[in-house]
N, C-alpha and C. Protein backbone atom coordinates (compact mmCIF):
# COMPACT_ATOMS: atom_id res chain seq x y z
N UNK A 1 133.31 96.18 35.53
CA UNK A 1 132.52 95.71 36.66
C UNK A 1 133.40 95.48 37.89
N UNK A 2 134.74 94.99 37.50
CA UNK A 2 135.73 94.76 38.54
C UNK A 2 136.08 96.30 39.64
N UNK A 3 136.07 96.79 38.96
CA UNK A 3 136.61 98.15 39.31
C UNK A 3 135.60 98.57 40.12
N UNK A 4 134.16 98.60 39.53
CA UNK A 4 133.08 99.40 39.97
C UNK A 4 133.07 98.39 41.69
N UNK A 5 132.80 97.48 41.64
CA UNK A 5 133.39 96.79 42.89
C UNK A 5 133.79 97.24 44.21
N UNK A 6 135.05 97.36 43.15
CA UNK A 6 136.32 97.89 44.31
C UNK A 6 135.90 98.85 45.13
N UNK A 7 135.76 100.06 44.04
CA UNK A 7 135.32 101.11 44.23
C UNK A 7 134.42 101.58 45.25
N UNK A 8 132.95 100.54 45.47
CA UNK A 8 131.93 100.54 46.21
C UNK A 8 132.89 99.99 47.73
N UNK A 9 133.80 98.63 47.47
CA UNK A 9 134.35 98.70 48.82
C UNK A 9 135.08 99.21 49.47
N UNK A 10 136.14 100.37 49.00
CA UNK A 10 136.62 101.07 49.27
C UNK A 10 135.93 102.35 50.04
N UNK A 11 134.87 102.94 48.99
CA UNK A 11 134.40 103.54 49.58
C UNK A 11 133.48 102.89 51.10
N UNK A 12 133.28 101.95 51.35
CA UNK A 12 132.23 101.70 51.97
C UNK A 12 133.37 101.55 53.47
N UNK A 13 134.58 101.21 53.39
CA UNK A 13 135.70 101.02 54.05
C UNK A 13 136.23 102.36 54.83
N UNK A 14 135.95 103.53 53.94
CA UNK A 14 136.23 104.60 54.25
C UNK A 14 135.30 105.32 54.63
N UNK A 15 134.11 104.63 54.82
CA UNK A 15 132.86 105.23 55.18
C UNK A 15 132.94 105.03 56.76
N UNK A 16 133.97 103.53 57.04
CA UNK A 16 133.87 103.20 58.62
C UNK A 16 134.88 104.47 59.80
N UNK A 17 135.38 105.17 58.57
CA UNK A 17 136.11 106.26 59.51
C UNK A 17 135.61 107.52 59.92
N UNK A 18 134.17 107.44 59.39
CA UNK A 18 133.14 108.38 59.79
C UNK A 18 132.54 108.25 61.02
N UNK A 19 132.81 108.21 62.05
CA UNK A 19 131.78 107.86 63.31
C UNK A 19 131.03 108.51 63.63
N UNK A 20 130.04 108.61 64.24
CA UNK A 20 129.38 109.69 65.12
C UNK A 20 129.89 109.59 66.47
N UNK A 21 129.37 110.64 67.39
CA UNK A 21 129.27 110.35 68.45
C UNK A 21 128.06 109.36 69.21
N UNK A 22 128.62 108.47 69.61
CA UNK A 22 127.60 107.57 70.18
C UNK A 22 128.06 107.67 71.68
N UNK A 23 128.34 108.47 72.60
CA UNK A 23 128.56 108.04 73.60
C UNK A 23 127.18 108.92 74.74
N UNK A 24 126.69 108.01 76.00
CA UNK A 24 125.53 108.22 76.79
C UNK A 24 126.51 109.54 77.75
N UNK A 25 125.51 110.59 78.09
CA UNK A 25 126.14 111.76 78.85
C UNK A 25 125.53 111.02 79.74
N UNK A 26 127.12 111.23 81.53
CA UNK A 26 126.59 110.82 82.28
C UNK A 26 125.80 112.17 82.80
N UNK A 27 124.30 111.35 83.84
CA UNK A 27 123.65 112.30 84.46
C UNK A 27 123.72 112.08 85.70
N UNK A 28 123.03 112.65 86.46
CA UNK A 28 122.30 112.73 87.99
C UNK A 28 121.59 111.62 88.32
N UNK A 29 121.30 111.17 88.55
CA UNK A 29 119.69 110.01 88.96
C UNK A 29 118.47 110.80 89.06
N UNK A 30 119.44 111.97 90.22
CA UNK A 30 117.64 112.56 90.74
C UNK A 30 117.20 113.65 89.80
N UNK A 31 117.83 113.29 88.51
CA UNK A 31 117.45 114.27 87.54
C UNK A 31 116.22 113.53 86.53
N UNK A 32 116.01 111.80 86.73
CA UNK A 32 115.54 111.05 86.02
C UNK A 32 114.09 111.42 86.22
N UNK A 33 113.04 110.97 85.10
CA UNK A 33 111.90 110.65 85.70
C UNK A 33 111.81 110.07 86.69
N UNK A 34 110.43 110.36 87.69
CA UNK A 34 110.12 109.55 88.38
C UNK A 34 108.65 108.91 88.16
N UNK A 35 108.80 107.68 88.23
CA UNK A 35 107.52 106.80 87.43
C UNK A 35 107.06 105.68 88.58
N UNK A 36 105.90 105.26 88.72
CA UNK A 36 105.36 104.17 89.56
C UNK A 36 106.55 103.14 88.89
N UNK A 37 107.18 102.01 89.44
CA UNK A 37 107.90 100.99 88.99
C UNK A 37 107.32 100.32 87.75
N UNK A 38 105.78 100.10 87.82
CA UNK A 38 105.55 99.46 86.24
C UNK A 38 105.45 100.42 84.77
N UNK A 39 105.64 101.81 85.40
CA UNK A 39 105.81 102.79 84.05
C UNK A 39 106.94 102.82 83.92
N UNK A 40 108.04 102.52 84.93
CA UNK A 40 109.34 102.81 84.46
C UNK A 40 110.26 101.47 83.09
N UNK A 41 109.41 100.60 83.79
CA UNK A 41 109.92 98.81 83.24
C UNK A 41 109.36 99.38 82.37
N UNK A 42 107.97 99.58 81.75
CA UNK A 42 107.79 99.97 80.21
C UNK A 42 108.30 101.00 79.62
N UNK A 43 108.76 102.27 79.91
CA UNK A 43 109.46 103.06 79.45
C UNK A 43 111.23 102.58 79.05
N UNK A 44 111.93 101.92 80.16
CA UNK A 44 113.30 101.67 79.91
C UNK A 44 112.69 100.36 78.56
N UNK A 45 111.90 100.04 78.85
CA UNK A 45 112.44 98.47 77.60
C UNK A 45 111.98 99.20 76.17
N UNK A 46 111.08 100.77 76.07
CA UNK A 46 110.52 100.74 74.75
C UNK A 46 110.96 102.30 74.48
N UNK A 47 111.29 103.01 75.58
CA UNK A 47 111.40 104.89 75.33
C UNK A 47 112.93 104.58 75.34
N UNK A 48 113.21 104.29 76.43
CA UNK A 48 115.24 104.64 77.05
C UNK A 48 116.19 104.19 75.86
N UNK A 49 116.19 104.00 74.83
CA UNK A 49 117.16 103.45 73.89
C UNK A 49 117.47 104.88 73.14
N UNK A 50 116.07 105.96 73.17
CA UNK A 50 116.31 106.95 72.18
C UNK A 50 115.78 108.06 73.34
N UNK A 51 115.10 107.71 74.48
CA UNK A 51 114.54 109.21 74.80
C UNK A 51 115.69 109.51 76.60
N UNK A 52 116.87 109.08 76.29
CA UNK A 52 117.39 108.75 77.05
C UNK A 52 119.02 109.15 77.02
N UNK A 53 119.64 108.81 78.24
CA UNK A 53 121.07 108.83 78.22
C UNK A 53 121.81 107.02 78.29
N UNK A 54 120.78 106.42 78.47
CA UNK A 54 120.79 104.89 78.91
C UNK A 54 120.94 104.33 77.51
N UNK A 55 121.29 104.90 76.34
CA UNK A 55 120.84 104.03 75.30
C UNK A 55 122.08 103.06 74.76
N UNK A 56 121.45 102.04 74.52
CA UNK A 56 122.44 100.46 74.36
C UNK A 56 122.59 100.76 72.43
N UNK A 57 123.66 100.76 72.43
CA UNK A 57 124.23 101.29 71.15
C UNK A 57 124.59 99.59 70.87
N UNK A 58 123.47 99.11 69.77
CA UNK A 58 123.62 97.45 69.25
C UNK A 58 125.69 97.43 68.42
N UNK A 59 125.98 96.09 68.23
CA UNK A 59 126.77 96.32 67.11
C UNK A 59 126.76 97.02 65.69
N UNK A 60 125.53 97.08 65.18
CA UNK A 60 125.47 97.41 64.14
C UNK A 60 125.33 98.87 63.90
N UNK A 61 125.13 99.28 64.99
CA UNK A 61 125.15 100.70 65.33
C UNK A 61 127.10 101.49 64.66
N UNK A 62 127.69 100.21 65.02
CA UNK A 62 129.25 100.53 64.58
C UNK A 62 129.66 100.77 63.48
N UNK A 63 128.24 100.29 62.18
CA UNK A 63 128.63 99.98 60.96
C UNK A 63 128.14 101.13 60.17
N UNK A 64 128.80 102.18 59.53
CA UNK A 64 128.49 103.05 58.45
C UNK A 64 128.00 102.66 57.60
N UNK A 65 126.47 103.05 56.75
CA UNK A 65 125.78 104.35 57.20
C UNK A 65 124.87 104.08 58.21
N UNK A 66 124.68 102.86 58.63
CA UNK A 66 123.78 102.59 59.63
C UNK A 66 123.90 103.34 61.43
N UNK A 67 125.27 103.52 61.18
CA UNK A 67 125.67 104.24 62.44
C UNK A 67 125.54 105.76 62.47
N UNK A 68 125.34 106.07 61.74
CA UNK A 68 125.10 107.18 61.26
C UNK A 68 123.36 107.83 61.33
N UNK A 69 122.62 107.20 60.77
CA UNK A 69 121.09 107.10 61.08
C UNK A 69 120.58 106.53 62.40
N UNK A 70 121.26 105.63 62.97
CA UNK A 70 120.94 105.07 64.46
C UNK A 70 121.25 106.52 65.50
N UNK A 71 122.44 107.06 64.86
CA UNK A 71 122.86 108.34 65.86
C UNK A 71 122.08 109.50 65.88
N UNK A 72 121.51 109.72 65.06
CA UNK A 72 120.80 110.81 64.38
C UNK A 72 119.32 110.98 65.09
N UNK A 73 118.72 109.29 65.20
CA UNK A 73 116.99 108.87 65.71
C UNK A 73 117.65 109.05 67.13
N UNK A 74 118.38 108.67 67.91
CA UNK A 74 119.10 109.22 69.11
C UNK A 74 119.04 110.17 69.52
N UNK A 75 119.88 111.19 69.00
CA UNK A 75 120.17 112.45 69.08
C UNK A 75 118.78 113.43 68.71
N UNK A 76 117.64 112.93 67.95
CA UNK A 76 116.52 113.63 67.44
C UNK A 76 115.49 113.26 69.00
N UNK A 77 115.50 112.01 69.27
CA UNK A 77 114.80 111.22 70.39
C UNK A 77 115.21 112.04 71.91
N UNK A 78 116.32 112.38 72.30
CA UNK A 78 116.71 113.22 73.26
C UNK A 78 116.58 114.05 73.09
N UNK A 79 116.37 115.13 71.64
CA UNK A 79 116.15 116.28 71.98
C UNK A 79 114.73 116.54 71.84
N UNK A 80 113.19 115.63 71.32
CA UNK A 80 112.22 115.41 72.13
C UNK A 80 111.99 115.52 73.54
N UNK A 81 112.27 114.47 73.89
CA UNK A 81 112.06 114.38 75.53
C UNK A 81 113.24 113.22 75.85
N UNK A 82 114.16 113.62 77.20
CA UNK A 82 115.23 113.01 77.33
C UNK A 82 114.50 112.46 78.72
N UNK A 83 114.65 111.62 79.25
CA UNK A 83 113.60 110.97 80.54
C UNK A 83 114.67 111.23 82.03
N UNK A 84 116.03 111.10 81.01
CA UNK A 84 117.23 111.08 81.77
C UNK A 84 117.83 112.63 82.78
N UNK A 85 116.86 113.37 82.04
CA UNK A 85 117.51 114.78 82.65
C UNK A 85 115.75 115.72 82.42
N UNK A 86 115.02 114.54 83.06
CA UNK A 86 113.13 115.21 83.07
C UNK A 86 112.97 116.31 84.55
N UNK A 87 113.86 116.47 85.12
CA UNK A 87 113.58 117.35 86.26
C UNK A 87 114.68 118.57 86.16
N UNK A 88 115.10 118.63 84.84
CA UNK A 88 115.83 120.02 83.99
C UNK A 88 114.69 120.75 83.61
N UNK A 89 113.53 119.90 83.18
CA UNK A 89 112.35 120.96 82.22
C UNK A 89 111.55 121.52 83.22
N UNK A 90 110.93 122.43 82.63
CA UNK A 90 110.06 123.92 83.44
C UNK A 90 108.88 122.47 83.45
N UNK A 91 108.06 123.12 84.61
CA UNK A 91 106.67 122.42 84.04
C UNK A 91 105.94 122.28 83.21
N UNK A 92 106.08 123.57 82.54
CA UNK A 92 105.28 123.62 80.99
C UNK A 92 105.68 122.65 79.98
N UNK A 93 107.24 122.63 80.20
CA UNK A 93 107.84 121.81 79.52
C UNK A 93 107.45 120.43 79.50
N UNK A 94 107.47 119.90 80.55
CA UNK A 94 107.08 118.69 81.25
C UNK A 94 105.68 118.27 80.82
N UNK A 95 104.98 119.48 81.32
CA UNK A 95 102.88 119.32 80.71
C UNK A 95 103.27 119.01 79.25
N UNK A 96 103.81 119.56 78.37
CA UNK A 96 103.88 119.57 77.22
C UNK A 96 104.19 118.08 76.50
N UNK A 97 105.59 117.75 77.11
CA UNK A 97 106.35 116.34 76.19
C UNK A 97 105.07 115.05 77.30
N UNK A 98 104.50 115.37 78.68
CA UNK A 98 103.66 114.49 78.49
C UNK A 98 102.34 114.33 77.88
N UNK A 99 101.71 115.21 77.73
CA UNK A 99 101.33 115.55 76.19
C UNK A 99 101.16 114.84 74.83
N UNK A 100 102.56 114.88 74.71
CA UNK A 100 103.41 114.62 73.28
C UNK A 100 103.05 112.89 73.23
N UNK A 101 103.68 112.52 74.79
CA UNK A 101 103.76 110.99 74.68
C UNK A 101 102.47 110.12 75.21
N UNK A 102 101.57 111.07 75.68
CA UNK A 102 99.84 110.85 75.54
C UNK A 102 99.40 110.31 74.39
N UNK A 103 99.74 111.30 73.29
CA UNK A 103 99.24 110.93 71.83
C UNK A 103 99.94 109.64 71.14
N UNK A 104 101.59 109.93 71.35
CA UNK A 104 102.11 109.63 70.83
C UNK A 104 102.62 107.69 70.76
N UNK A 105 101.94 107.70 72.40
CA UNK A 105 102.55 106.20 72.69
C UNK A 105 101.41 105.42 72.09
N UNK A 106 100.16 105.35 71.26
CA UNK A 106 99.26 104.91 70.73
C UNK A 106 99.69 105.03 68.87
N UNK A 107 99.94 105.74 68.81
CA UNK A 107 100.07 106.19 67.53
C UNK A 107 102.11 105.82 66.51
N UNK A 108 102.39 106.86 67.32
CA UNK A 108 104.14 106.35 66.69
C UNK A 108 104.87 105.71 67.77
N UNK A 109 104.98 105.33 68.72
CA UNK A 109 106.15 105.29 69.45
C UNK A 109 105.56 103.94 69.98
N UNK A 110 106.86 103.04 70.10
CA UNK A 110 108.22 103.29 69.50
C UNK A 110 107.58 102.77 68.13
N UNK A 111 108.66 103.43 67.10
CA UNK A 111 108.16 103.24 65.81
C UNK A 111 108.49 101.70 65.05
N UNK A 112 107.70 101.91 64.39
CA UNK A 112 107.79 99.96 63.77
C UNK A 112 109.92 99.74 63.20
N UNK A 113 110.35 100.51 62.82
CA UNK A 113 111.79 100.22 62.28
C UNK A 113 112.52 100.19 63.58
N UNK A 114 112.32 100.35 64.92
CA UNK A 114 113.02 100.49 66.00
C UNK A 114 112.46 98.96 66.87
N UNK A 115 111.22 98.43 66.52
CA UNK A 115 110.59 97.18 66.75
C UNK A 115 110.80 96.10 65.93
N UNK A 116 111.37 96.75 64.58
CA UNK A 116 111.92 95.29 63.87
C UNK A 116 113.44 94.57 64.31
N UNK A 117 114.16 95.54 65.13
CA UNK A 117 115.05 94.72 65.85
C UNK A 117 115.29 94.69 67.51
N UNK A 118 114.10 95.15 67.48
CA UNK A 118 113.80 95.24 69.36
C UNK A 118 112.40 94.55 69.70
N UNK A 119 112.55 93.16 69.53
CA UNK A 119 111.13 92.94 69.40
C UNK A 119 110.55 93.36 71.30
N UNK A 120 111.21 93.11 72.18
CA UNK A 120 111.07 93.59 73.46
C UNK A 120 110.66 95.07 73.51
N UNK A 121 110.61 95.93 72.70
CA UNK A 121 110.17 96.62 72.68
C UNK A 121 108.46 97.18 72.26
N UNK A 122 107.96 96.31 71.55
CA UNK A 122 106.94 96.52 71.25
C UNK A 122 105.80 95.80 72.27
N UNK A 123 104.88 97.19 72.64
CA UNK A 123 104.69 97.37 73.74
C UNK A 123 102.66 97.15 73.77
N UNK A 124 102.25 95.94 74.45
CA UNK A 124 101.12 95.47 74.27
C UNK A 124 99.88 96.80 74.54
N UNK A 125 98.71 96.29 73.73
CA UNK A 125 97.78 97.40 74.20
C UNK A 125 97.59 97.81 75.60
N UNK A 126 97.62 96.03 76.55
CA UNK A 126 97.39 96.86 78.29
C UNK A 126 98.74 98.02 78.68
N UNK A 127 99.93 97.44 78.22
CA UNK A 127 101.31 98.15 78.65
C UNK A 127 100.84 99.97 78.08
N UNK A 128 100.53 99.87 76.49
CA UNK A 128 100.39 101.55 76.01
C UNK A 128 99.04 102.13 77.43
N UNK A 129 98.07 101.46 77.76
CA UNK A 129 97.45 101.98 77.76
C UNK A 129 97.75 102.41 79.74
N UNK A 130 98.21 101.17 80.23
CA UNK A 130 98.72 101.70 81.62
C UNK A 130 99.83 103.24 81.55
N UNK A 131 100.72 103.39 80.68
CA UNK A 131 101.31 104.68 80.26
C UNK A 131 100.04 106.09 80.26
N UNK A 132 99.25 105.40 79.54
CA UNK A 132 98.08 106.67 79.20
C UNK A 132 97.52 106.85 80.60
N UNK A 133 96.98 105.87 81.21
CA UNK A 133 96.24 106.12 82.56
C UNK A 133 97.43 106.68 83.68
N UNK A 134 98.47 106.35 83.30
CA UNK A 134 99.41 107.46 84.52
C UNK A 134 99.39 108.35 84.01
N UNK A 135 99.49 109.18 82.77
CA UNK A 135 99.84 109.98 82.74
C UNK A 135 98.43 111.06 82.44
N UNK A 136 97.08 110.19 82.70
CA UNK A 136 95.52 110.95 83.02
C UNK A 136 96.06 111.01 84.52
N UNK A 137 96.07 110.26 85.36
CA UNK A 137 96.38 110.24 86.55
C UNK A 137 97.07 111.84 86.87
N UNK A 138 98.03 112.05 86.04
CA UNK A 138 98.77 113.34 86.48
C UNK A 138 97.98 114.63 86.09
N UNK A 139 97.05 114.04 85.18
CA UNK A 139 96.49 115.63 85.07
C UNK A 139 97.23 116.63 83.35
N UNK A 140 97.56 115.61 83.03
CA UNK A 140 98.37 116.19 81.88
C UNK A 140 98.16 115.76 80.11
N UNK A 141 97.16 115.11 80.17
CA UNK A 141 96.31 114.42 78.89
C UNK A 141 95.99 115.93 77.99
């Protein structure tokens, strides 16, 4: 049992020399969305951690394997829709991921394991639903 132990901490020790890349690419500004000011406050406190270049990498983010899966919902979340570099995409592109986050901000997003340690993130029915009405507003539902 002693051994088996060790073993687990060792490995788990040598697991911390695995990093990912966690670092935010810098961008442009005028490459960002542009949002009425109260879509943007709800997007940075509940989208920008993962659909973003802005994202606040917690401590625990440092800790293998957790750093590892935090990097991954990141890296999967930007290559969705990155908010940070939204005037790179074609329009179609654009019609499309708003679209995506039409459906999506009612249904998954942000997802409950990203709200169990962001409670600021979880985002009231008026907040989802002001998102939905800008983005009827645009013509892109």
């Amino acid at each position: 049992m002693k051994n088996t132990i060790y073993i687990i901490v060792v490995m788990f020790l040598l697991a911390q020399l695995i990093q990912p890349n966690k670092t935010n690419p810098t961008t442009n500004k005028e490459l960002e969305i542009q949002t009425p000011k109260n879509i943007k406050i709800i997007l940075k406190k509940a989208c920008y951690d993962c659909h973003s270049n802005e994202t606040t990498w917690p401590w625990y983010s440092k800790i293998a394997p957790l750093s590892w899966t935090i990097a991954s919902h990141v890296n999967d979340g930007r290559s969705w829709v990155n908010y940070s570099i939204w005037n790179t995409y074609t329009q179609e592109e654009k019609d499309k991921k708003l679209k995506q986050t039409f459906r999506a901000i009612y249904v998954a997003m942000p997802p409950s394991s990203y709200i169990t340690f962001h409670q600021n993130a979880n985002l009231s029915s008026s907040e989802r639903k002001e998102v939905r009405d800008w983005i009827k507003e645009l013509g892109k539902h």
